[in-house]
C-alpha atoms as a PDB file:
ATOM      1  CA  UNK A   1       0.000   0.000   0.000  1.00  0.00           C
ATOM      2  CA  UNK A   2       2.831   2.329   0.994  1.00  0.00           C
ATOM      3  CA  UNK A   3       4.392   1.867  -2.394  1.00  0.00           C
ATOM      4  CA  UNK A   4       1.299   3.041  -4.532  1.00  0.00           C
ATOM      5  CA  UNK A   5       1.072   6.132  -2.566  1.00  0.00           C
ATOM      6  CA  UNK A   6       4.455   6.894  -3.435  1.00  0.00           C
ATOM      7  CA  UNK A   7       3.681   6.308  -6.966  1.00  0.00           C
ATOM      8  CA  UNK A   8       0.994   8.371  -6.957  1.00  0.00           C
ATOM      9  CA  UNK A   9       3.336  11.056  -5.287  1.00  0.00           C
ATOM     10  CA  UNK A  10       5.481  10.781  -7.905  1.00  0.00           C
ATOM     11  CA  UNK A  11       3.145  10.612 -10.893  1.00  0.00           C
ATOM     12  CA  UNK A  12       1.362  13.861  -9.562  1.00  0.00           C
ATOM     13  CA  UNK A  13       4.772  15.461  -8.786  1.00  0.00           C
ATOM     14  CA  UNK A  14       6.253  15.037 -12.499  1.00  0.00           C
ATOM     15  CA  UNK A  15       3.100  16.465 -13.942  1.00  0.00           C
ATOM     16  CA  UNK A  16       3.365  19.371 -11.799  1.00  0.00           C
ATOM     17  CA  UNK A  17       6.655  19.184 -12.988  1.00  0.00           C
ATOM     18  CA  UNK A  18       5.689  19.114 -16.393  1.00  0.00           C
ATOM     19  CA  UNK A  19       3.274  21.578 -16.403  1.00  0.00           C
ATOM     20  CA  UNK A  20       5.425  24.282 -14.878  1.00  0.00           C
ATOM     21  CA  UNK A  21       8.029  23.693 -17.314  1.00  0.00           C
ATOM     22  CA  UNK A  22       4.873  23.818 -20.601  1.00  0.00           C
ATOM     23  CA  UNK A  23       3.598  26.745 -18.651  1.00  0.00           C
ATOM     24  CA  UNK A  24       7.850  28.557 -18.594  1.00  0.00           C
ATOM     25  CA  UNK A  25       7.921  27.637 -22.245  1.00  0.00           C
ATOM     26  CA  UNK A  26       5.327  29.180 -23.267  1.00  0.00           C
ATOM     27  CA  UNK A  27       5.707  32.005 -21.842  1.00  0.00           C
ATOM     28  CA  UNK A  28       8.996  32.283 -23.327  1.00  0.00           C
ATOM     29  CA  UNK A  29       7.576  32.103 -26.612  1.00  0.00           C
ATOM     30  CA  UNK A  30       5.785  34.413 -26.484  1.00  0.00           C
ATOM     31  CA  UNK A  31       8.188  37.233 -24.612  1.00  0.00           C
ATOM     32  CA  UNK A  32      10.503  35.904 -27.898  1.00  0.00           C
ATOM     33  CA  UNK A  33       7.555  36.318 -30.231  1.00  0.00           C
ATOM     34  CA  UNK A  34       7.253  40.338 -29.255  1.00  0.00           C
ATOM     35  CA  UNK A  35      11.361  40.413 -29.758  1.00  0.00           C
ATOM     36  CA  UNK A  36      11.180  39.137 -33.030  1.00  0.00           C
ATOM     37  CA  UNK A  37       8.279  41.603 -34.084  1.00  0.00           C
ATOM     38  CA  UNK A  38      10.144  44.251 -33.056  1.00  0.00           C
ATOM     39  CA  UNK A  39      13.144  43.416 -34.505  1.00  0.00           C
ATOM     40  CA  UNK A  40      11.340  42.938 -38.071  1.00  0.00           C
ATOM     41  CA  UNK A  41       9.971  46.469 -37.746  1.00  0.00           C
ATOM     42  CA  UNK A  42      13.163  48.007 -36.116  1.00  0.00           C
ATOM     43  CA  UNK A  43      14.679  46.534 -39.590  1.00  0.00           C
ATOM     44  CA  UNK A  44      12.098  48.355 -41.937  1.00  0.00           C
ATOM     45  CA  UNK A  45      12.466  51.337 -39.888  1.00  0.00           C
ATOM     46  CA  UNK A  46      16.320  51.405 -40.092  1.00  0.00           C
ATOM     47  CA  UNK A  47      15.394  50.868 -43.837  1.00  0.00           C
ATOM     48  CA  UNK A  48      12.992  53.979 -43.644  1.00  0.00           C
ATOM     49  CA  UNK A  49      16.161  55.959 -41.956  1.00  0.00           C
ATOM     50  CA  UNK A  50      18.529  55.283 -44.739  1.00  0.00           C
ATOM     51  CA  UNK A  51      16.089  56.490 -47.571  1.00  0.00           C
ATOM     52  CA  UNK A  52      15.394  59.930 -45.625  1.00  0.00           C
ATOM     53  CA  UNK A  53      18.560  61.273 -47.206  1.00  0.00           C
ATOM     54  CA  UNK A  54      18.925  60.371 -50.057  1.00  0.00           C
ATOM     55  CA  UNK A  55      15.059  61.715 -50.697  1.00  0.00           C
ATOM     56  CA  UNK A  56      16.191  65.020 -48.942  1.00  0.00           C
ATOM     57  CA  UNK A  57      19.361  65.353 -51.110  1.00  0.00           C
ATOM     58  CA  UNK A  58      17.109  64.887 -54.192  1.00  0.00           C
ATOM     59  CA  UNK A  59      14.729  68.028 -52.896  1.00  0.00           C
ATOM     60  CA  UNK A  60      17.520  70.295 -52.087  1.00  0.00           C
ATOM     61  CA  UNK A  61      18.414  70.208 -55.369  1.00  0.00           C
ATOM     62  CA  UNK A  62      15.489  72.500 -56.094  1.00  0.00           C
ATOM     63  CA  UNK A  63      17.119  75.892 -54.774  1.00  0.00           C
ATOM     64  CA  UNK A  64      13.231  77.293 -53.591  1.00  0.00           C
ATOM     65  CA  UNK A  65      12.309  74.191 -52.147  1.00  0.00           C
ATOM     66  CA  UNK A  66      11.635  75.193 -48.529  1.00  0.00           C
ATOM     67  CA  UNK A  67      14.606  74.283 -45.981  1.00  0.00           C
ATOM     68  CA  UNK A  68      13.088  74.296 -42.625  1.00  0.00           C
ATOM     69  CA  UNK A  69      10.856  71.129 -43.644  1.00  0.00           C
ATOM     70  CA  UNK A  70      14.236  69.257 -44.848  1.00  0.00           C
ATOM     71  CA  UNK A  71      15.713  70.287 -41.914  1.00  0.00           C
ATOM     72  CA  UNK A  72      12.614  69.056 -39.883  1.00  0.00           C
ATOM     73  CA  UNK A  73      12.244  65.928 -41.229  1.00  0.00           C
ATOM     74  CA  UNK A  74      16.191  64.696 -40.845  1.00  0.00           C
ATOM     75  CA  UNK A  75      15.848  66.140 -37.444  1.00  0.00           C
ATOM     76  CA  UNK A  76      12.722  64.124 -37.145  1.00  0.00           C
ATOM     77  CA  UNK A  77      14.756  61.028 -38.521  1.00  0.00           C
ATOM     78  CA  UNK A  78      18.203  61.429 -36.110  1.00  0.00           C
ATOM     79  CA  UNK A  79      15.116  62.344 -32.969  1.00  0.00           C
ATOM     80  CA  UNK A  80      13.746  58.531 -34.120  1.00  0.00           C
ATOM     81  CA  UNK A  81      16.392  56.579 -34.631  1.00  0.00           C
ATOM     82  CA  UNK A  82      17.889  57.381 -31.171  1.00  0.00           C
ATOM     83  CA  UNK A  83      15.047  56.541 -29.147  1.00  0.00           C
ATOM     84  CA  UNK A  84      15.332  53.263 -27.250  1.00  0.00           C
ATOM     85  CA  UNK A  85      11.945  52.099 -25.688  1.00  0.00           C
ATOM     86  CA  UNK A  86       8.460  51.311 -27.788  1.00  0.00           C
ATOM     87  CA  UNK A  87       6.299  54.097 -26.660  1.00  0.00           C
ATOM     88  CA  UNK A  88       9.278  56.537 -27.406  1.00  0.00           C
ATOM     89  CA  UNK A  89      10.168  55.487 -30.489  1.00  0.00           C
ATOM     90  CA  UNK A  90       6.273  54.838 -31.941  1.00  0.00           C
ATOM     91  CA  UNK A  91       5.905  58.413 -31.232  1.00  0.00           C
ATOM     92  CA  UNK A  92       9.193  60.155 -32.907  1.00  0.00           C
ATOM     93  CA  UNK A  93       8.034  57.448 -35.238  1.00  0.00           C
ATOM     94  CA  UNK A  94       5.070  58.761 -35.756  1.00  0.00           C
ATOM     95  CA  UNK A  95       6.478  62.601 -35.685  1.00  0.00           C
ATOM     96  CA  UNK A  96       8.458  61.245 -38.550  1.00  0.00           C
ATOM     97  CA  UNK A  97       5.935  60.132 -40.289  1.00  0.00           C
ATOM     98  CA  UNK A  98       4.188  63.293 -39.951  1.00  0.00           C
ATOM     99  CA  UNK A  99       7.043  65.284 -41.059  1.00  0.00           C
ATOM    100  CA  UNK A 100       7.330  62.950 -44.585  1.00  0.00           C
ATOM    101  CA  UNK A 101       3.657  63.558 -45.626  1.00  0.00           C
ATOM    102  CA  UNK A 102       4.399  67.293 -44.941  1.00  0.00           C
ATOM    103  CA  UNK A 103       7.203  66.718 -47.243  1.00  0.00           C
ATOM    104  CA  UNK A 104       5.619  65.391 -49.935  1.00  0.00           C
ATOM    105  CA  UNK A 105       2.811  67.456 -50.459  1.00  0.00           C
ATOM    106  CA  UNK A 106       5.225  70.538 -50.066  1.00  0.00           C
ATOM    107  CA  UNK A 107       6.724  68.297 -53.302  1.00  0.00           C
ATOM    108  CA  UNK A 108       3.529  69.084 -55.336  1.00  0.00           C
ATOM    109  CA  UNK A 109       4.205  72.537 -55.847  1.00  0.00           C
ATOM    110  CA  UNK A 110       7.137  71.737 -57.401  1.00  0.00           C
ATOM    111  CA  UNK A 111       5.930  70.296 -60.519  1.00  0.00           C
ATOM    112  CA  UNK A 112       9.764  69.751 -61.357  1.00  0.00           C
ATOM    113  CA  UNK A 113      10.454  67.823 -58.405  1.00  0.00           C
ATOM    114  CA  UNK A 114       7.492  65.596 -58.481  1.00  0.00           C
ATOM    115  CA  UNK A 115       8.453  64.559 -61.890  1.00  0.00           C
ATOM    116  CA  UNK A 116      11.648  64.125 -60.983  1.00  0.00           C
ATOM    117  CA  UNK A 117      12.258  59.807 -61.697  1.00  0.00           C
ATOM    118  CA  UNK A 118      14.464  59.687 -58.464  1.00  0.00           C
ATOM    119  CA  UNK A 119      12.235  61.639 -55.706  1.00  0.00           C
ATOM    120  CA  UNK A 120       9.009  59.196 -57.116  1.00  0.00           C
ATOM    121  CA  UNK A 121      11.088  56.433 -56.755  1.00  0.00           C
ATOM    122  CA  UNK A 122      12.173  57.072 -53.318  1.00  0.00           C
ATOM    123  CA  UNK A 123       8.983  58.292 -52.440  1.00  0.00           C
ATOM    124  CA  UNK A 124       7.202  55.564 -53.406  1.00  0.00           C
ATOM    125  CA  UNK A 125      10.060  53.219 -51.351  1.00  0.00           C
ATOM    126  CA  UNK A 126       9.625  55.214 -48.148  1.00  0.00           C
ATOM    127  CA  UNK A 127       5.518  54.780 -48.465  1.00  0.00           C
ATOM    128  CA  UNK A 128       6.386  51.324 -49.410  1.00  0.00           C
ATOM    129  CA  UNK A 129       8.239  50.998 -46.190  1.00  0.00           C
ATOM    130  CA  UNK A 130       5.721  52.885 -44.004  1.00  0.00           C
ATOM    131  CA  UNK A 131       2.957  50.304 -45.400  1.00  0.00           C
ATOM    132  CA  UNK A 132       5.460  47.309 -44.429  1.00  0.00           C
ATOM    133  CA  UNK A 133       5.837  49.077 -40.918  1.00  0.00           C
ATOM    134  CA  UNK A 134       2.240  49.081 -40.391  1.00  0.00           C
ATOM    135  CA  UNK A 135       1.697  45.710 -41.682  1.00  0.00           C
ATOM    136  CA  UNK A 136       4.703  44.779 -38.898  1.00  0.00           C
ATOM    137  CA  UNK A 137       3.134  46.850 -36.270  1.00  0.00           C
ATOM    138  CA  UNK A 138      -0.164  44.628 -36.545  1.00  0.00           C
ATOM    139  CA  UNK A 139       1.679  41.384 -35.844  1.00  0.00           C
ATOM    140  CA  UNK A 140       4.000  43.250 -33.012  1.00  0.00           C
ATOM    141  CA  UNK A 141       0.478  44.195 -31.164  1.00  0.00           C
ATOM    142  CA  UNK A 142      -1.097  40.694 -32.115  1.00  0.00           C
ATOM    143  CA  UNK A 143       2.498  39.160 -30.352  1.00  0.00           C
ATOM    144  CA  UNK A 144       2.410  41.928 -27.257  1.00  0.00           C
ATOM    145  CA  UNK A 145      -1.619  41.255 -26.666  1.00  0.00           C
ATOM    146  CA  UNK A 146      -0.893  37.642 -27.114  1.00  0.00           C
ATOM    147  CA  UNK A 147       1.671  37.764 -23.885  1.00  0.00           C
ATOM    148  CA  UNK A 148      -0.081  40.590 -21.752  1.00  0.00           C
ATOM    149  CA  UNK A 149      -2.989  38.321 -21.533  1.00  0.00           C
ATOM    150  CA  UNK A 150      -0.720  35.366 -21.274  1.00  0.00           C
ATOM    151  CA  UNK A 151       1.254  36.570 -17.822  1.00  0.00           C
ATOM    152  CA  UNK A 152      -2.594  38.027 -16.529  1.00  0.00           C
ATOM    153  CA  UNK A 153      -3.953  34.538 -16.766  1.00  0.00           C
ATOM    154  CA  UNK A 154      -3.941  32.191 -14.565  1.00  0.00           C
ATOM    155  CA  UNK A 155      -2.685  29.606 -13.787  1.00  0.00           C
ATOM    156  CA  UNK A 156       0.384  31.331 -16.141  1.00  0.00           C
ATOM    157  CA  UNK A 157       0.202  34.540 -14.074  1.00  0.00           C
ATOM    158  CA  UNK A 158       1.874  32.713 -11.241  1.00  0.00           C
ATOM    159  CA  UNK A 159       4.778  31.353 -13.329  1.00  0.00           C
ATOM    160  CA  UNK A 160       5.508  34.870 -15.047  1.00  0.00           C
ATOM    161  CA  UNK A 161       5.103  36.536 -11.466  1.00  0.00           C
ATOM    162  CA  UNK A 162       8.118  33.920 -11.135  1.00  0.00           C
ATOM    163  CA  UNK A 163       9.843  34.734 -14.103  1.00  0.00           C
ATOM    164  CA  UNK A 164       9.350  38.498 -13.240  1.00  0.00           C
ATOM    165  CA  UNK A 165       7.779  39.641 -16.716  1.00  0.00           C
ATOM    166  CA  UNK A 166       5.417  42.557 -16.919  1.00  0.00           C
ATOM    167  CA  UNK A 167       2.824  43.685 -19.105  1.00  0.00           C
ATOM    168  CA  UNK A 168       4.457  45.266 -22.608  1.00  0.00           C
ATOM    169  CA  UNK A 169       3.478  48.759 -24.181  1.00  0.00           C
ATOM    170  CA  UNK A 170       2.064  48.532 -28.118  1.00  0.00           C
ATOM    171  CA  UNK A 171       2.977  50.381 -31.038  1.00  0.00           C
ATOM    172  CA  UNK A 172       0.489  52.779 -31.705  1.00  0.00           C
ATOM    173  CA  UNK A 173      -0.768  55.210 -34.100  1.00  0.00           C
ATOM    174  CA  UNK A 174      -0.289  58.525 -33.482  1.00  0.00           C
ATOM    175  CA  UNK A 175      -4.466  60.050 -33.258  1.00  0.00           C
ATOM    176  CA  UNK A 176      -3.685  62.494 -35.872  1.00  0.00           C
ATOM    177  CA  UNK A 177      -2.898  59.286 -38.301  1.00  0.00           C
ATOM    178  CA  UNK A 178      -6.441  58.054 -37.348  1.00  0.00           C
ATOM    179  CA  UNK A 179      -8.411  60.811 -37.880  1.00  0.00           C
ATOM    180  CA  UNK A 180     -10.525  60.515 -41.454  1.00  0.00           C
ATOM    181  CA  UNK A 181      -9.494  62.602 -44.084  1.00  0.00           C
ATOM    182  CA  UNK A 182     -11.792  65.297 -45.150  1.00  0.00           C
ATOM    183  CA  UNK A 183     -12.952  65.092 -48.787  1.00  0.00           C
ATOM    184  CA  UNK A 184     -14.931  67.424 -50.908  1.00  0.00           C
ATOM    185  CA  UNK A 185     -15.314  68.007 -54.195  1.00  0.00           C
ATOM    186  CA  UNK A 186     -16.222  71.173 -55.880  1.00  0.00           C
ATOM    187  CA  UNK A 187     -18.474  70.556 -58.481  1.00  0.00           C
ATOM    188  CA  UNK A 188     -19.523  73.284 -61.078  1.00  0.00           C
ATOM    189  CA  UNK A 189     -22.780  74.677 -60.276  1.00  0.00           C
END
């Protein structure tokens, strides 16, 4: 009799055990999973960095082409690229994004540069990029909501209380890139 409680122990004990270690593992997973996002959006957004001057050396070439927005936007840029945590960077990010649309539809008074083949190709690569970023950005909050409700659940919470992980900040949108555009059109009367 004394022997099959012991078993029993030690049946029960391993799948603690075991369930500990599932419960560790996944919650590694997914602490790697919001790493790896951001890694594949801090890669587009390095990419985004590096086009930003060679599309600002294409507008000075226009001598009237207003310098305080160049200026802006590479200050914009080197403000971005030096900011180290999420909520920080999603918002120079978002500044910088700001400061490229500004750009660009400064561009259309300049029927000279908007023709130009090498601003619309590197215009069209940055808005490529930004549409990669948000496409990244979706799968970064998907990953971070994924392991905020993760280390809030239980019986998980009590393992990540253990491995000392805390809830994650997303990468939003700045408001002003939610709000609707306005459209009207002016039609002959």
């Amino acid at each position: 009799m004394n022997y099959i409680v012991w078993i029993v122990a030690a049946v029960v004990l391993f799948v603690l055990i075991a369930f500990f270690f599932s419960l560790y593992n996944g919650l590694i997973t997914v602490k790697n999973n919001i790493q790896k996002a951001w890694a594949n959006i801090d890669v587009l957004l390095k990419q985004r960095h590096d086009e930003i001057p060679k599309l600002i050396k294409v507008c000075e070439g226009y001598a009237q082409f207003e310098k305080k927005t160049l200026t802006d936007v590479i200050d914009l840029r080197n403000s971005a690229a030096s900011a180290s945590q999420v909520g920080d960077r999603a918002a120079k990010e978002n500044q910088l994004t700001a400061g490229l649309h500004r750009l660009f539809a400064l561009a259309e008074s300049y029927p000279e540069l908007k023709s130009n083949n090498n601003f619309l190709q590197l215009q069209n690569r940055v808005s490529d990029l930004e549409n990669q970023v948000a496409d990244r950005r979706e799968f970064y909050n998907e990953s971070v909501n994924n392991y905020n409700i993760r280390i809030a659940s239980l019986p998980d919470a009590f393992v990540a209380g253990f491995m000392n992980l805390r809830p994650q900040e997303m990468f939003k949108v700045a408001d002003a890139d939610k709000a609707d555009v306005d459209i009207s059109f002016n039609l002959p009367k």
